[in-house]
C-alpha atoms as a PDB file:
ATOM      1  CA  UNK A   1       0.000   0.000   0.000  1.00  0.00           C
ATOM      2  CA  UNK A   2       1.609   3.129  -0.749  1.00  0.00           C
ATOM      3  CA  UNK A   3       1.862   5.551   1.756  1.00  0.00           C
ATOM      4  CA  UNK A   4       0.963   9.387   2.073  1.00  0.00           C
ATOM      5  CA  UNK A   5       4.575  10.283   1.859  1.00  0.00           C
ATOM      6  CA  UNK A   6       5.202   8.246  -1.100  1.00  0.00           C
ATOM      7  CA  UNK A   7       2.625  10.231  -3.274  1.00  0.00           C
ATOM      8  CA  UNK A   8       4.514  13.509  -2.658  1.00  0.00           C
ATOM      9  CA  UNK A   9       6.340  13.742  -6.294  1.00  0.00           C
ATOM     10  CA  UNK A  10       9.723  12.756  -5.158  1.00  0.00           C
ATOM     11  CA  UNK A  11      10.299  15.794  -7.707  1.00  0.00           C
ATOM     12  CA  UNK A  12       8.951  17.678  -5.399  1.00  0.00           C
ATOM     13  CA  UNK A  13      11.840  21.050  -4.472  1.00  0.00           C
ATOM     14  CA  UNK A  14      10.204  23.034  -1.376  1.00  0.00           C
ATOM     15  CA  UNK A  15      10.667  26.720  -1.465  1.00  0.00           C
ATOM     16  CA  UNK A  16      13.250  27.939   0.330  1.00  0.00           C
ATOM     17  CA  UNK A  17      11.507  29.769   3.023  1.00  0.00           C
ATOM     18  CA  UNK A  18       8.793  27.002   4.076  1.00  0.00           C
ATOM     19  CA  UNK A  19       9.945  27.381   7.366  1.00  0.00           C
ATOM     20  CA  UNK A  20       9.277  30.699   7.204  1.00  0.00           C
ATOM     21  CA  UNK A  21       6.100  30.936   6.750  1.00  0.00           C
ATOM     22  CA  UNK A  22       5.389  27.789   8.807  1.00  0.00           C
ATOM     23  CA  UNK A  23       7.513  28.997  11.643  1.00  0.00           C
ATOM     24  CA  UNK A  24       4.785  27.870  14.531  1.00  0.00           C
ATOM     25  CA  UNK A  25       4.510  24.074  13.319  1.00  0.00           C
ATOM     26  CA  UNK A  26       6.439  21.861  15.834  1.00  0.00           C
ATOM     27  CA  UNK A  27       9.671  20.620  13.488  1.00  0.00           C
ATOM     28  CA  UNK A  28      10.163  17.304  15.584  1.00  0.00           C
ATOM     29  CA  UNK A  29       6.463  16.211  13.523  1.00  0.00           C
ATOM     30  CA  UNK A  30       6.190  19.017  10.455  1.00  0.00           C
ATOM     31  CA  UNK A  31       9.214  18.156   8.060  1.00  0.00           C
ATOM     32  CA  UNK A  32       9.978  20.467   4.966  1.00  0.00           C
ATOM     33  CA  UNK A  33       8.224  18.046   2.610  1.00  0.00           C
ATOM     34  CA  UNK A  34       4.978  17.493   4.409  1.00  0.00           C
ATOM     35  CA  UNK A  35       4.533  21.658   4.980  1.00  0.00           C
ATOM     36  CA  UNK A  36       5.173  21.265   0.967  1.00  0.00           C
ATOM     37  CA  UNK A  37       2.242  18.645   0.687  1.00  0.00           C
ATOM     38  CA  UNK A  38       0.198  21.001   3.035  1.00  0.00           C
ATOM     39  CA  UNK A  39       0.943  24.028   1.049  1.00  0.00           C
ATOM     40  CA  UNK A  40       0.485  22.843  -2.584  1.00  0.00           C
ATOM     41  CA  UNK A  41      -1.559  19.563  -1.894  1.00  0.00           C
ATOM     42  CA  UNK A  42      -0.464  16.231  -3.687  1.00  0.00           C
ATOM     43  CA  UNK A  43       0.153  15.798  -7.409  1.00  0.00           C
ATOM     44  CA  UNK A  44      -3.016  13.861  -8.999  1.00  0.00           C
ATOM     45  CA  UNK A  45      -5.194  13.748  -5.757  1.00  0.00           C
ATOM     46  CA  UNK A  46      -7.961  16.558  -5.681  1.00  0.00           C
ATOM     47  CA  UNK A  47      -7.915  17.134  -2.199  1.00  0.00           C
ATOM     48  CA  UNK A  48      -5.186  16.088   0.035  1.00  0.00           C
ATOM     49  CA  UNK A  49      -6.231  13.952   3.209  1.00  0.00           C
ATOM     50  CA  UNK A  50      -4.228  12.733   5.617  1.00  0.00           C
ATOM     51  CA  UNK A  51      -3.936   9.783   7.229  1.00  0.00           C
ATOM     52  CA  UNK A  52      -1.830   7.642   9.550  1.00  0.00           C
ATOM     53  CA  UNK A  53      -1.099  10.857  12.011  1.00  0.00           C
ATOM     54  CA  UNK A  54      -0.910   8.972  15.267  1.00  0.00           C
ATOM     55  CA  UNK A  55       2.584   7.727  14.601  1.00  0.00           C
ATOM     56  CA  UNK A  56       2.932  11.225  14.281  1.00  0.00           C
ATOM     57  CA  UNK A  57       1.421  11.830  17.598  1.00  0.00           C
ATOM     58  CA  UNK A  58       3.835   9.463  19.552  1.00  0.00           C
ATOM     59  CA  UNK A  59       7.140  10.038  18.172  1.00  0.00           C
ATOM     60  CA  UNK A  60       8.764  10.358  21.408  1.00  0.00           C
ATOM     61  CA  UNK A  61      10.501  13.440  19.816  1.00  0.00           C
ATOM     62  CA  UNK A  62       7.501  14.936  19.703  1.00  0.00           C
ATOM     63  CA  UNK A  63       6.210  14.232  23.206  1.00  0.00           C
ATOM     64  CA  UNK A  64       9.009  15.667  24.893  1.00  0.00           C
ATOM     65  CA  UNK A  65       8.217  19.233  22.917  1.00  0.00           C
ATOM     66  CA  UNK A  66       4.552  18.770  24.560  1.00  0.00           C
ATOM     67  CA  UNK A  67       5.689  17.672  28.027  1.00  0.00           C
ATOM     68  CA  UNK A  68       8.689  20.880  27.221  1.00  0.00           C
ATOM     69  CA  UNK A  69       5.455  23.302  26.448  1.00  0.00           C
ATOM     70  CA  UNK A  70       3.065  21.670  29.151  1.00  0.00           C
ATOM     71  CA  UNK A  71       6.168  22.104  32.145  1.00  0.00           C
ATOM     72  CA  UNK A  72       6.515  25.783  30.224  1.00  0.00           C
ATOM     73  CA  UNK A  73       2.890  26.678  30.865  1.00  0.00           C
ATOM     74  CA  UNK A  74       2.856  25.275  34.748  1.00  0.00           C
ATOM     75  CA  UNK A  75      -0.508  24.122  36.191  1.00  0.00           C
ATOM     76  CA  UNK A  76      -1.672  22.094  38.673  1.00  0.00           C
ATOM     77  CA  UNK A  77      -1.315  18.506  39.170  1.00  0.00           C
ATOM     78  CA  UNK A  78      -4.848  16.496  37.896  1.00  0.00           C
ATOM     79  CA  UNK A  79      -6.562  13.391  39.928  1.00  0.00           C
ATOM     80  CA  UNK A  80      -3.618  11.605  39.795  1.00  0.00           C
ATOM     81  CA  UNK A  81      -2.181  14.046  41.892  1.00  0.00           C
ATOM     82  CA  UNK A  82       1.344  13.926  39.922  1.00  0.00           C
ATOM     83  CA  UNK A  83       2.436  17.395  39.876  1.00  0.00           C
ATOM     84  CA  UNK A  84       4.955  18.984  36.089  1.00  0.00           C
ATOM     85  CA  UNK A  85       7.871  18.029  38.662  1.00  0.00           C
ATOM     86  CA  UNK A  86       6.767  14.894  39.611  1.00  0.00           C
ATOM     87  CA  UNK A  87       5.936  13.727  35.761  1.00  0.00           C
ATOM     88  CA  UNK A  88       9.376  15.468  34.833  1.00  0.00           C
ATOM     89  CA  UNK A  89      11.492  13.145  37.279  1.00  0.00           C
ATOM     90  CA  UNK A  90      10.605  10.075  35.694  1.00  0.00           C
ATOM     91  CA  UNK A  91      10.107  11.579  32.110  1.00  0.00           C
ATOM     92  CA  UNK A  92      12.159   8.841  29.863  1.00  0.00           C
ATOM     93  CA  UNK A  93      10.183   5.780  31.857  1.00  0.00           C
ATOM     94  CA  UNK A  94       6.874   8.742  31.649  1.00  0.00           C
ATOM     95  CA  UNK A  95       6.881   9.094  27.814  1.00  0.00           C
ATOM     96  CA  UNK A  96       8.340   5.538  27.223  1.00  0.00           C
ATOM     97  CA  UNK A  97       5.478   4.548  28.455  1.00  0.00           C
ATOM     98  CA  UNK A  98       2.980   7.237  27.111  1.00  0.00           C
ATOM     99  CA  UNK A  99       4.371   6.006  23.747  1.00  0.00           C
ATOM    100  CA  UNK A 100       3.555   2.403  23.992  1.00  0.00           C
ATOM    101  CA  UNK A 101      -0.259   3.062  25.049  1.00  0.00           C
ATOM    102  CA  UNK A 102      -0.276   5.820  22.389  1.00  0.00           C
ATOM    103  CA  UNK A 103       0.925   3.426  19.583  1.00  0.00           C
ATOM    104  CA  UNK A 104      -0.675   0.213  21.265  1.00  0.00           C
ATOM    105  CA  UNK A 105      -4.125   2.074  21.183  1.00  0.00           C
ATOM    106  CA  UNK A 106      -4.746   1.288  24.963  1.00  0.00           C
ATOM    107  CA  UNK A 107      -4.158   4.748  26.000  1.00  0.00           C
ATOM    108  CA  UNK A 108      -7.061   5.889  28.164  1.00  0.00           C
ATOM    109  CA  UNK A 109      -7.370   9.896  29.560  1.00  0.00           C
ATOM    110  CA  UNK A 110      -7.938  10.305  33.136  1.00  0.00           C
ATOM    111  CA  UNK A 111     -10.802  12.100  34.480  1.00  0.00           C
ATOM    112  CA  UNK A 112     -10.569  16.073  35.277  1.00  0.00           C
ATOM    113  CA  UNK A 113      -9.892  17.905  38.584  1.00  0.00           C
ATOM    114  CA  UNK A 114     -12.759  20.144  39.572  1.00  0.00           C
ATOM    115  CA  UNK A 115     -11.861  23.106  41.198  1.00  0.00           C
ATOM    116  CA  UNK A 116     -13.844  26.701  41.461  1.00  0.00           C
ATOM    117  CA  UNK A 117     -11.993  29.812  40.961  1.00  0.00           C
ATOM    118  CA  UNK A 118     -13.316  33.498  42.120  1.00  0.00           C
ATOM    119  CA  UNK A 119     -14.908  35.365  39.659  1.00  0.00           C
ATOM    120  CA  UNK A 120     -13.719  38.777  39.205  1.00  0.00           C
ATOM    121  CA  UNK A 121     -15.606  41.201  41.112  1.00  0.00           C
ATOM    122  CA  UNK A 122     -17.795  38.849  43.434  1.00  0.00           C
ATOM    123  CA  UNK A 123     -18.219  36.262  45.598  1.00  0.00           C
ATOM    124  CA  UNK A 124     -19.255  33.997  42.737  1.00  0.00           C
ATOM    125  CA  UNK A 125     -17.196  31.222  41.483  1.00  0.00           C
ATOM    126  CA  UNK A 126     -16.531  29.611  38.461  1.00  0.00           C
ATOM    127  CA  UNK A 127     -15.964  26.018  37.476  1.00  0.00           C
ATOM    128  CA  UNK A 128     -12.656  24.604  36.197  1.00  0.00           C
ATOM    129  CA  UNK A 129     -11.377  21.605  35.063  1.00  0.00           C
ATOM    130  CA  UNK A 130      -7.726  20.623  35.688  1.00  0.00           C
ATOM    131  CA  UNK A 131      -6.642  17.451  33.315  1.00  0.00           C
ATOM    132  CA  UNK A 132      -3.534  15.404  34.544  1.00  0.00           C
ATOM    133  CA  UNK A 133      -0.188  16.548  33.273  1.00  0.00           C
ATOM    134  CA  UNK A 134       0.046  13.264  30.987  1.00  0.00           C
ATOM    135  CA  UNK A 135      -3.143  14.328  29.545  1.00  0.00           C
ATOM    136  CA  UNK A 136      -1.985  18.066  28.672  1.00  0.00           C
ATOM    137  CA  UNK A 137       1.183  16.028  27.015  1.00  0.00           C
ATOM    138  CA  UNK A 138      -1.245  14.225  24.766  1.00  0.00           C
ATOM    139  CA  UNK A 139      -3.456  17.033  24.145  1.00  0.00           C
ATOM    140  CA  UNK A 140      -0.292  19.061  23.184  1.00  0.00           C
ATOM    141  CA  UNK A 141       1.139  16.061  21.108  1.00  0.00           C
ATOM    142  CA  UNK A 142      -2.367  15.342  18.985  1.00  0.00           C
ATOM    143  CA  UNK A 143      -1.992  19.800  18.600  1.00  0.00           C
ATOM    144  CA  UNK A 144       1.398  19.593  17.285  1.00  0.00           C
ATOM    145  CA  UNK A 145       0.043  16.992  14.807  1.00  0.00           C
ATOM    146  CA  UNK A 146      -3.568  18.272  13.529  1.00  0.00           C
ATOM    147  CA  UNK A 147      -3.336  22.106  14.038  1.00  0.00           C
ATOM    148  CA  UNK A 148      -1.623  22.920  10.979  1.00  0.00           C
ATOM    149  CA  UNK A 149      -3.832  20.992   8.898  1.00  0.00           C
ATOM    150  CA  UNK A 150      -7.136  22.866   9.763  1.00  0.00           C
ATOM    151  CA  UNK A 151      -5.175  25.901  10.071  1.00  0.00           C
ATOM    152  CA  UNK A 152      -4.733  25.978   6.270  1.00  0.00           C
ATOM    153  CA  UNK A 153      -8.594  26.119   6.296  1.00  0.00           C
ATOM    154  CA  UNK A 154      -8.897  29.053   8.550  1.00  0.00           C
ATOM    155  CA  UNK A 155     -10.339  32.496   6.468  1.00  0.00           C
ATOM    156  CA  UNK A 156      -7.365  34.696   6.633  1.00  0.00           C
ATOM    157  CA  UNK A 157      -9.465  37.274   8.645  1.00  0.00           C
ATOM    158  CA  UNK A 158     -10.081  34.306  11.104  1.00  0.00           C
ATOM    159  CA  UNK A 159      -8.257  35.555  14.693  1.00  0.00           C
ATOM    160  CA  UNK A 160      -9.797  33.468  17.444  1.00  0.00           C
ATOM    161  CA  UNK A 161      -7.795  30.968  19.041  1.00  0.00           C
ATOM    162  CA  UNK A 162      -5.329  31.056  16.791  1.00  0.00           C
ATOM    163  CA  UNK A 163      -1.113  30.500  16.292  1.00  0.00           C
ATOM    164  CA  UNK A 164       0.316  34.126  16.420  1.00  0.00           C
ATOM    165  CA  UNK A 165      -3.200  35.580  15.807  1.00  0.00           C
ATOM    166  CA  UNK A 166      -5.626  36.680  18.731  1.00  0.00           C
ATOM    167  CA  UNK A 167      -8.121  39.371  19.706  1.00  0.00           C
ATOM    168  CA  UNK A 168      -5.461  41.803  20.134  1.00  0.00           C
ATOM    169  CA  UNK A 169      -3.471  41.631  17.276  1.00  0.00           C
ATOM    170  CA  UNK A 170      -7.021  41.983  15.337  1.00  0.00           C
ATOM    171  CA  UNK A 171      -7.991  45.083  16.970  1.00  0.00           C
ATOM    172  CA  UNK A 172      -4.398  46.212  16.304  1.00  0.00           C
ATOM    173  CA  UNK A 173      -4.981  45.267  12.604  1.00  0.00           C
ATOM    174  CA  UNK A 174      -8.697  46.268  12.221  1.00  0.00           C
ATOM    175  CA  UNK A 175      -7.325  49.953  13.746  1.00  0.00           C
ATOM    176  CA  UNK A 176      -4.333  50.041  11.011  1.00  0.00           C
ATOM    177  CA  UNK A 177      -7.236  49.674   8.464  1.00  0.00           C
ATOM    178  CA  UNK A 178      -9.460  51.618   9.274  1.00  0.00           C
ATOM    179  CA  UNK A 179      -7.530  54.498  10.203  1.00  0.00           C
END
């Protein structure tokens, strides 16, 4: 069966500044050729699909960038009670093992912390829901993986929730516009 890689024309010469313009993707999943395939689609296929991502997903490469980003953005510890630190001490045996569920299919997500925050400005309080720090490493890993793909979908004027894009840089743009 040939694979999604092997119908890139092997002809295929990315531009030079790929990278560039695909500066956000993770590298240890996105390589040169595949932004290529994103970018221009694949010679004699009408619209480019792709399939087999979850070796992408558990490249152990790319689970140390998400545990990396995950210890980056802090958090509390989940059900489990493990805390960044905790998961970080043991991270070779952590992802090692991350990996094999991941790839084995057997990989389960624990159920989320509930904790209530203040709301600003009264004595109400909001819900939240804290995940486990091996969850936030999957979640991060299955980002790295699908985000650029439905990013290429995104209207350009699209801001929301989006790599180097927000509400702010919008309102910065819309005012550059319009004035």
């Amino acid at each position: 069966m040939e694979t999604e890689e092997s119908k890139v024309s092997n002809t295929a010469n990315p531009t030079s500044d790929i990278r560039a313009r695909w500066a956000w993707v993770e590298p240890s999943v996105w390589t040169d050729r595949m932004l290529w395939a994103l970018e221009n689609g694949i010679s004699g296929v009408e619209e480019t699909k792709w399939f087999g991502l979850i070796d992408k997903v558990h490249k152990i490469a790319n689970l140390t960038r998400a545990y990396e980003k995950t210890a980056r953005n802090k958090g509390a510890a989940g059900v489990d009670h493990m805390s960044i630190k905790g998961y970080g001490k043991r991270l070779e045996a952590n992802l090692a093992k991350l990996q094999e569920q991941l790839a084995e299919g057997t990989y389960r997500p624990s159920r989320i912390r509930r904790t209530y925050i203040p709301k600003p400005g009264g004595s109400e309080k909001r819900p939240l829901g804290i995940p486990t720090v091996q969850d936030r490493v999957v979640q991060t890993a299955v980002r790295h993986v699908i985000e650029p793909i439905f990013e290429q979908t995104f209207a350009g004027n699209s801001y929301g929730f989006r790599p180097g894009r927000g509400c702010k840089k919008r309102i910065t743009t819309s005012d550059k516009i319009a004035g």
